[in-house]
PDB file of N, CA and C in Angstrom:
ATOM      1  N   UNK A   1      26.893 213.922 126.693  1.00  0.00           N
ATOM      2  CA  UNK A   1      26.630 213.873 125.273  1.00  0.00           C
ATOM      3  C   UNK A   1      26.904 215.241 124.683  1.00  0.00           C
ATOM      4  N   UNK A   2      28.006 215.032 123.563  1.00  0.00           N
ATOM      5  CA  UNK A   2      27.692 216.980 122.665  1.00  0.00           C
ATOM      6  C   UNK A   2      27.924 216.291 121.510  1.00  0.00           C
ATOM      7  N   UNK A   3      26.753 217.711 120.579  1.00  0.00           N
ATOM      8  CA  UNK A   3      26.510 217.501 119.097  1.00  0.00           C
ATOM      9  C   UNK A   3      26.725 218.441 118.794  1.00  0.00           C
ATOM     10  N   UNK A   4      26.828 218.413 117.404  1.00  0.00           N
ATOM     11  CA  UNK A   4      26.858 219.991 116.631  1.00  0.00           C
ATOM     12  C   UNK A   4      25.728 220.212 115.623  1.00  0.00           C
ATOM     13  N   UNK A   5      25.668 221.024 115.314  1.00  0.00           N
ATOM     14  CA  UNK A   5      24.464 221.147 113.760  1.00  0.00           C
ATOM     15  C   UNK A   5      24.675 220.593 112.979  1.00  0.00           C
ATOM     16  N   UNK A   6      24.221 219.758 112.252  1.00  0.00           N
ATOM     17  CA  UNK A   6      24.495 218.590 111.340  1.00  0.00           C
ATOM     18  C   UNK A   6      24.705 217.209 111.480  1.00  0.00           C
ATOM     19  N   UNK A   7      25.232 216.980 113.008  1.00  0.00           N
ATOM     20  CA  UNK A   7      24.902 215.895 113.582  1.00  0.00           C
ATOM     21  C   UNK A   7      23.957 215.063 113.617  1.00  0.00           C
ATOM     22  N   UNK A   8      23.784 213.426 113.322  1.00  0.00           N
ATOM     23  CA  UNK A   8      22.961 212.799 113.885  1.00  0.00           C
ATOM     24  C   UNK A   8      22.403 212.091 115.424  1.00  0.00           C
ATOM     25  N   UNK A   9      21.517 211.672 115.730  1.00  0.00           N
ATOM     26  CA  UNK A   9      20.990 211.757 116.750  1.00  0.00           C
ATOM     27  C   UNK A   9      20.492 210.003 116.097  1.00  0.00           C
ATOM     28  N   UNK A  10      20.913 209.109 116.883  1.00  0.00           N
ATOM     29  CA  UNK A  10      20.323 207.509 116.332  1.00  0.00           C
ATOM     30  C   UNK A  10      19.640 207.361 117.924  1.00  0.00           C
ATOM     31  N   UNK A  11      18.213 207.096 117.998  1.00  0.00           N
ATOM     32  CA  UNK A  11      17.349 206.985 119.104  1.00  0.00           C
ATOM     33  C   UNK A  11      17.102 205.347 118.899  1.00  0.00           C
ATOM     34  N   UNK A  12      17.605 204.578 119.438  1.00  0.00           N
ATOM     35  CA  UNK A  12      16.874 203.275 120.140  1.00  0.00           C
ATOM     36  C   UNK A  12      16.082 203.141 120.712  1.00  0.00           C
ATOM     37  N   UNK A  13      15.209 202.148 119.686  1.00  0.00           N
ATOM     38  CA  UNK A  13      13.571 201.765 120.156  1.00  0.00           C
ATOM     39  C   UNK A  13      13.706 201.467 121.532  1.00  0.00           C
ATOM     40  N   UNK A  14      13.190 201.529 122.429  1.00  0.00           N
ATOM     41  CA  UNK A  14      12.601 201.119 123.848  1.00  0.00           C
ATOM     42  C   UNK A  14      12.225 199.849 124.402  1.00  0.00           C
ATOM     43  N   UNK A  15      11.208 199.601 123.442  1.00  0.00           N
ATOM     44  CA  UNK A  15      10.465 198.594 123.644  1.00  0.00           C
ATOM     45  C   UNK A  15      10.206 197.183 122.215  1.00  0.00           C
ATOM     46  N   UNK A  16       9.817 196.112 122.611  1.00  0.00           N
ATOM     47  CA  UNK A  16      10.048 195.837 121.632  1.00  0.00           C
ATOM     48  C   UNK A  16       8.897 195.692 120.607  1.00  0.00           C
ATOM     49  N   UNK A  17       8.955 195.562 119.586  1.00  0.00           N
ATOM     50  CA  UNK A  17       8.469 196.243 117.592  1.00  0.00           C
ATOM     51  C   UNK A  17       8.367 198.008 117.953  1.00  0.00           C
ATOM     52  N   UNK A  18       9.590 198.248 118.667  1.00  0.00           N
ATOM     53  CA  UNK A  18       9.627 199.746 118.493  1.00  0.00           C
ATOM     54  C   UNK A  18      10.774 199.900 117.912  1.00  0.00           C
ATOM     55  N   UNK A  19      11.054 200.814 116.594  1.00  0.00           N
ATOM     56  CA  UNK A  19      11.899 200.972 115.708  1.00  0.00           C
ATOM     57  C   UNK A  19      13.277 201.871 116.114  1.00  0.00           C
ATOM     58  N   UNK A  20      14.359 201.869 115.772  1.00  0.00           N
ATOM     59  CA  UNK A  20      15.476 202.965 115.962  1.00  0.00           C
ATOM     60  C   UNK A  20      15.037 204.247 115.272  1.00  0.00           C
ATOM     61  N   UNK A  21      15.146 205.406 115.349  1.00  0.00           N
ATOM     62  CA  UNK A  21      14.624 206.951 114.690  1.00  0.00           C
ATOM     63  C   UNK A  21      15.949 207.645 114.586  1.00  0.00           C
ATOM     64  N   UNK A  22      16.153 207.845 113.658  1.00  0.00           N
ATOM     65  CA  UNK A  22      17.304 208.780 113.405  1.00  0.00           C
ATOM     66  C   UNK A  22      16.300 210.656 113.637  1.00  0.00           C
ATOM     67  N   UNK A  23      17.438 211.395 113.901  1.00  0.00           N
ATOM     68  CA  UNK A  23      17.003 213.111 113.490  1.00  0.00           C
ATOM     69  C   UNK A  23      18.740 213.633 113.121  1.00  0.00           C
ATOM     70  N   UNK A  24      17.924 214.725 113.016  1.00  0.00           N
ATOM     71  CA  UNK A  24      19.475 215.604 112.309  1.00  0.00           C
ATOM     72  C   UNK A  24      19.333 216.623 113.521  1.00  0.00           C
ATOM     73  N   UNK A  25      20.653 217.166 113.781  1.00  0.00           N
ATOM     74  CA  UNK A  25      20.711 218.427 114.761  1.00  0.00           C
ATOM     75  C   UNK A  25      20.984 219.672 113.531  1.00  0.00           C
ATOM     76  N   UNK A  26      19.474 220.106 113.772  1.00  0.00           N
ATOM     77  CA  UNK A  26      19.006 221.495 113.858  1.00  0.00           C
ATOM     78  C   UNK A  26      19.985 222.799 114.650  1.00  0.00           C
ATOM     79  N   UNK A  27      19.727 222.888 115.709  1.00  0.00           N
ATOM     80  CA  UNK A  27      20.399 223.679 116.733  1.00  0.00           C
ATOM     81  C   UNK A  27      20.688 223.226 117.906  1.00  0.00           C
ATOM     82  N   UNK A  28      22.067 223.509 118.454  1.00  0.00           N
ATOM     83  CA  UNK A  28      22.109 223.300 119.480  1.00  0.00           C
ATOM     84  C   UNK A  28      21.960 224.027 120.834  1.00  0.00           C
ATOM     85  N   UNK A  29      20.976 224.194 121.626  1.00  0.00           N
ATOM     86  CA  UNK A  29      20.823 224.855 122.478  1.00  0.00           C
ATOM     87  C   UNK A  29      21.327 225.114 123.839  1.00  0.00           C
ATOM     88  N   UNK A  30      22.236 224.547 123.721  1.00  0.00           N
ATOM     89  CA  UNK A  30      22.832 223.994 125.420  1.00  0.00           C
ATOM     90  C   UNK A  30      24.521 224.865 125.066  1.00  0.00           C
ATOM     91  N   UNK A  31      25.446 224.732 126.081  1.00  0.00           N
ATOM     92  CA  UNK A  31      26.697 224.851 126.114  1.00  0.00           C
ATOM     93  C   UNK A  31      27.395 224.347 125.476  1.00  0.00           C
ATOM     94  N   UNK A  32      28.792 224.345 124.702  1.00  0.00           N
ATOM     95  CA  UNK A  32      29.764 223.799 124.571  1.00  0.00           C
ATOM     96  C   UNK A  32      29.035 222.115 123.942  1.00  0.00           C
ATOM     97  N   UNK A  33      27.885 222.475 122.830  1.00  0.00           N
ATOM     98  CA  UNK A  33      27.205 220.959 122.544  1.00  0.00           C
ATOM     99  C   UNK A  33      26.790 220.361 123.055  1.00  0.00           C
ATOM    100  N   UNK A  34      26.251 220.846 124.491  1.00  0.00           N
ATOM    101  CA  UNK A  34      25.238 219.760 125.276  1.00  0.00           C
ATOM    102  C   UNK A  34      23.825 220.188 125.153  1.00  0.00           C
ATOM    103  N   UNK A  35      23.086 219.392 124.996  1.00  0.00           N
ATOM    104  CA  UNK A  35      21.520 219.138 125.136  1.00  0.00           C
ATOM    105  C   UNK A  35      20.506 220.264 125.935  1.00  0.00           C
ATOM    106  N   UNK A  36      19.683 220.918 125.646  1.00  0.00           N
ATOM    107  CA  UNK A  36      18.846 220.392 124.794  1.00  0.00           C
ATOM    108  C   UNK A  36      19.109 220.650 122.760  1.00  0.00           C
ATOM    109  N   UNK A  37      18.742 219.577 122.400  1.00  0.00           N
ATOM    110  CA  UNK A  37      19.141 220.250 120.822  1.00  0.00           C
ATOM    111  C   UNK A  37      17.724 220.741 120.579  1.00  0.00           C
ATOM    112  N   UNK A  38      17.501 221.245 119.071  1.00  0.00           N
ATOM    113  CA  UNK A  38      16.255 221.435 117.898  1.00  0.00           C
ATOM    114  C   UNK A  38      16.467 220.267 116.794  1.00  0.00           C
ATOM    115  N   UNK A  39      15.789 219.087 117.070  1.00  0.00           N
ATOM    116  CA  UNK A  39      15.846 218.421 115.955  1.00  0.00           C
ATOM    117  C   UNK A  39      14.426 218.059 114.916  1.00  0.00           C
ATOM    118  N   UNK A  40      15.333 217.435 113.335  1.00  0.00           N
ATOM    119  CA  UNK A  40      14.191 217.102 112.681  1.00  0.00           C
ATOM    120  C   UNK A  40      14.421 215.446 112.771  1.00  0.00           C
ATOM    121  N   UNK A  41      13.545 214.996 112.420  1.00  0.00           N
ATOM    122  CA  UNK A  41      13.393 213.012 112.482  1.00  0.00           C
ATOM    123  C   UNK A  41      13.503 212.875 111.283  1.00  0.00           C
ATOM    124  N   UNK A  42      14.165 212.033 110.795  1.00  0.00           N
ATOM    125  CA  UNK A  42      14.616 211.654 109.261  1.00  0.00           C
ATOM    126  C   UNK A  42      12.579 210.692 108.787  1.00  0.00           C
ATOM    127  N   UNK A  43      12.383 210.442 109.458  1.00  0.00           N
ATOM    128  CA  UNK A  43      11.334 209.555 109.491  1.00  0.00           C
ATOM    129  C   UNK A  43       9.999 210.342 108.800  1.00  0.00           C
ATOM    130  N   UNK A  44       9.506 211.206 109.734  1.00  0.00           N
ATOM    131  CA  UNK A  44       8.521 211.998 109.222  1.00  0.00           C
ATOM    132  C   UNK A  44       8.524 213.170 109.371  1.00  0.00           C
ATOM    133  N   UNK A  45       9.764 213.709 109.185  1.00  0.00           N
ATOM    134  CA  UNK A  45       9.968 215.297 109.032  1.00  0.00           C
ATOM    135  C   UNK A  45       9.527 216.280 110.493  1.00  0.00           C
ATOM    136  N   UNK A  46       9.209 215.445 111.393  1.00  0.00           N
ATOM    137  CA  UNK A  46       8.887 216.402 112.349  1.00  0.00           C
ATOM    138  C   UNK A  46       9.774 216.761 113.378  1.00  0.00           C
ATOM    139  N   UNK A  47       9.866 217.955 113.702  1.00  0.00           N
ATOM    140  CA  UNK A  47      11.087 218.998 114.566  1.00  0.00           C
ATOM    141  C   UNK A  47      10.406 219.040 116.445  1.00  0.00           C
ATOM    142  N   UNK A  48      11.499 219.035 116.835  1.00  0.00           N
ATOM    143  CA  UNK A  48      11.112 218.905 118.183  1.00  0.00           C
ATOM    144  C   UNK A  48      12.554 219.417 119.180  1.00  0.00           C
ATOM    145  N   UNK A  49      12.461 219.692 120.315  1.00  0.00           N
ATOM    146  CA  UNK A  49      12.744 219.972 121.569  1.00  0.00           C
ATOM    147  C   UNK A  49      13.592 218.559 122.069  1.00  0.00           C
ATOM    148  N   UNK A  50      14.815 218.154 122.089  1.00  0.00           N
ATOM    149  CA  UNK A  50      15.035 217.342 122.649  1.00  0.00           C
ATOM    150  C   UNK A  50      16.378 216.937 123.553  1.00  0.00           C
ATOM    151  N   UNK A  51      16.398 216.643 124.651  1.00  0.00           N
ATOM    152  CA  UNK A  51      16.954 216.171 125.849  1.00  0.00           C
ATOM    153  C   UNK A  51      17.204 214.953 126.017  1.00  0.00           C
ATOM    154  N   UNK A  52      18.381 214.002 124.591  1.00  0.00           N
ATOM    155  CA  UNK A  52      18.406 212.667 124.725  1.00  0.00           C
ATOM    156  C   UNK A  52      18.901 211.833 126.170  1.00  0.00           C
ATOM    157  N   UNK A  53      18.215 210.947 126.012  1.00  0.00           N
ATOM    158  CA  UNK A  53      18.923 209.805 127.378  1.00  0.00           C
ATOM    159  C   UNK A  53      19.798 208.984 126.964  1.00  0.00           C
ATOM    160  N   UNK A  54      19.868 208.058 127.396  1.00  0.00           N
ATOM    161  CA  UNK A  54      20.762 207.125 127.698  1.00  0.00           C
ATOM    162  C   UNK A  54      20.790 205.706 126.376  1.00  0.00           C
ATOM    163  N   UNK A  55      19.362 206.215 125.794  1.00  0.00           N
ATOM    164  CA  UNK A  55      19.381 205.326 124.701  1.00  0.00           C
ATOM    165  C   UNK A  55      19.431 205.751 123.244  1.00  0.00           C
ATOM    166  N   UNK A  56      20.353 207.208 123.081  1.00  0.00           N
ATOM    167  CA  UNK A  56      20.501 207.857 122.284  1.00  0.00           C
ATOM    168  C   UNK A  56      22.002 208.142 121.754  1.00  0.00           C
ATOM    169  N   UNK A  57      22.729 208.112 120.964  1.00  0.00           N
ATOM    170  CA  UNK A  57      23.905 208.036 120.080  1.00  0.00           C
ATOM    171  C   UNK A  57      23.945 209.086 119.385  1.00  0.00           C
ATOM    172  N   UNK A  58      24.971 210.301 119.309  1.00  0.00           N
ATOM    173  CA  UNK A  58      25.679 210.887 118.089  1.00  0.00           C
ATOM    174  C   UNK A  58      26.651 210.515 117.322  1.00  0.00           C
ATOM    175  N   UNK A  59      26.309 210.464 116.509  1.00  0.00           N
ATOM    176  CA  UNK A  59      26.836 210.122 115.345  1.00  0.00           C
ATOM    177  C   UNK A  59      27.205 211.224 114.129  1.00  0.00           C
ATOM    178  N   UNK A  60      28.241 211.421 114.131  1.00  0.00           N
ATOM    179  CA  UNK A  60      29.098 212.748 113.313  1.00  0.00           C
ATOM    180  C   UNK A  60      29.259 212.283 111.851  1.00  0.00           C
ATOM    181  N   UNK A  61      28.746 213.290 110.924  1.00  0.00           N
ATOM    182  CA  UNK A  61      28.787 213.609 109.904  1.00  0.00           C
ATOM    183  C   UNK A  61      30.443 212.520 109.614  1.00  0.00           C
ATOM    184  N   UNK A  62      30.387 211.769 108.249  1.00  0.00           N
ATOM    185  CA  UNK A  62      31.368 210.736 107.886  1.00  0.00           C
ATOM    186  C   UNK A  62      31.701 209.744 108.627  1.00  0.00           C
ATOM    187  N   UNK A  63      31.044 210.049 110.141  1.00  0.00           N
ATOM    188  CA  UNK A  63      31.389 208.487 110.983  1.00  0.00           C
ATOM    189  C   UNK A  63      30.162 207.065 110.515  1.00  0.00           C
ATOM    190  N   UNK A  64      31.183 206.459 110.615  1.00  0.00           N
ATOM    191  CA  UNK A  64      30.385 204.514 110.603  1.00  0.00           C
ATOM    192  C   UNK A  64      29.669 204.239 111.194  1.00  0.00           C
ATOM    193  N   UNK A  65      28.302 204.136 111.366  1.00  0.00           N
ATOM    194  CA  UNK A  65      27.537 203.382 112.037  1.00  0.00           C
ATOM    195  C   UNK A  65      28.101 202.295 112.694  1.00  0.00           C
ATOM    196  N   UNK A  66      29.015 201.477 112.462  1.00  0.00           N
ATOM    197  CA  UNK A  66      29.399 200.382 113.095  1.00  0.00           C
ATOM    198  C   UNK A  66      28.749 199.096 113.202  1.00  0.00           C
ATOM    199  N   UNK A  67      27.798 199.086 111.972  1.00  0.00           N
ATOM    200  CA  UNK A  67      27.026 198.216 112.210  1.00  0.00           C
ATOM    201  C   UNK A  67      26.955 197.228 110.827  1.00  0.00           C
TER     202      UNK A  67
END
């Protein structure tokens, strides 16, 4: 996975009545755009430390959701 600053981050719920969470990339802390980023959650504004898995999507500034 690589992001850049400004990037989105689309997190798929887990489980189910668990919601999708978007964040924005803050900073990227890793190499050449890899993980860990600094993000905020479009949801409730809160910033965090994060190391997405496998159920996580970037999504670049003007790209389509596809959905």
């Amino acid at each position: 996975m690589r992001a850049n600053v400004g990037d989105k981050l689309l997190v798929h719920g887990r489980t189910v009545g668990q919601h999708d969470r978007t964040a924005q990339v803050l900073q990227v802390l890793g190499e050449n755009g890899d993980p860990p980023y600094r993000v905020k959650f479009d949801d409730d504004g809160h910033e965090a430390l994060m190391s997405p898995g496998p159920d996580t999507v970037v999504r670049h500034p003007g790209e389509s959701s596809g959905r």
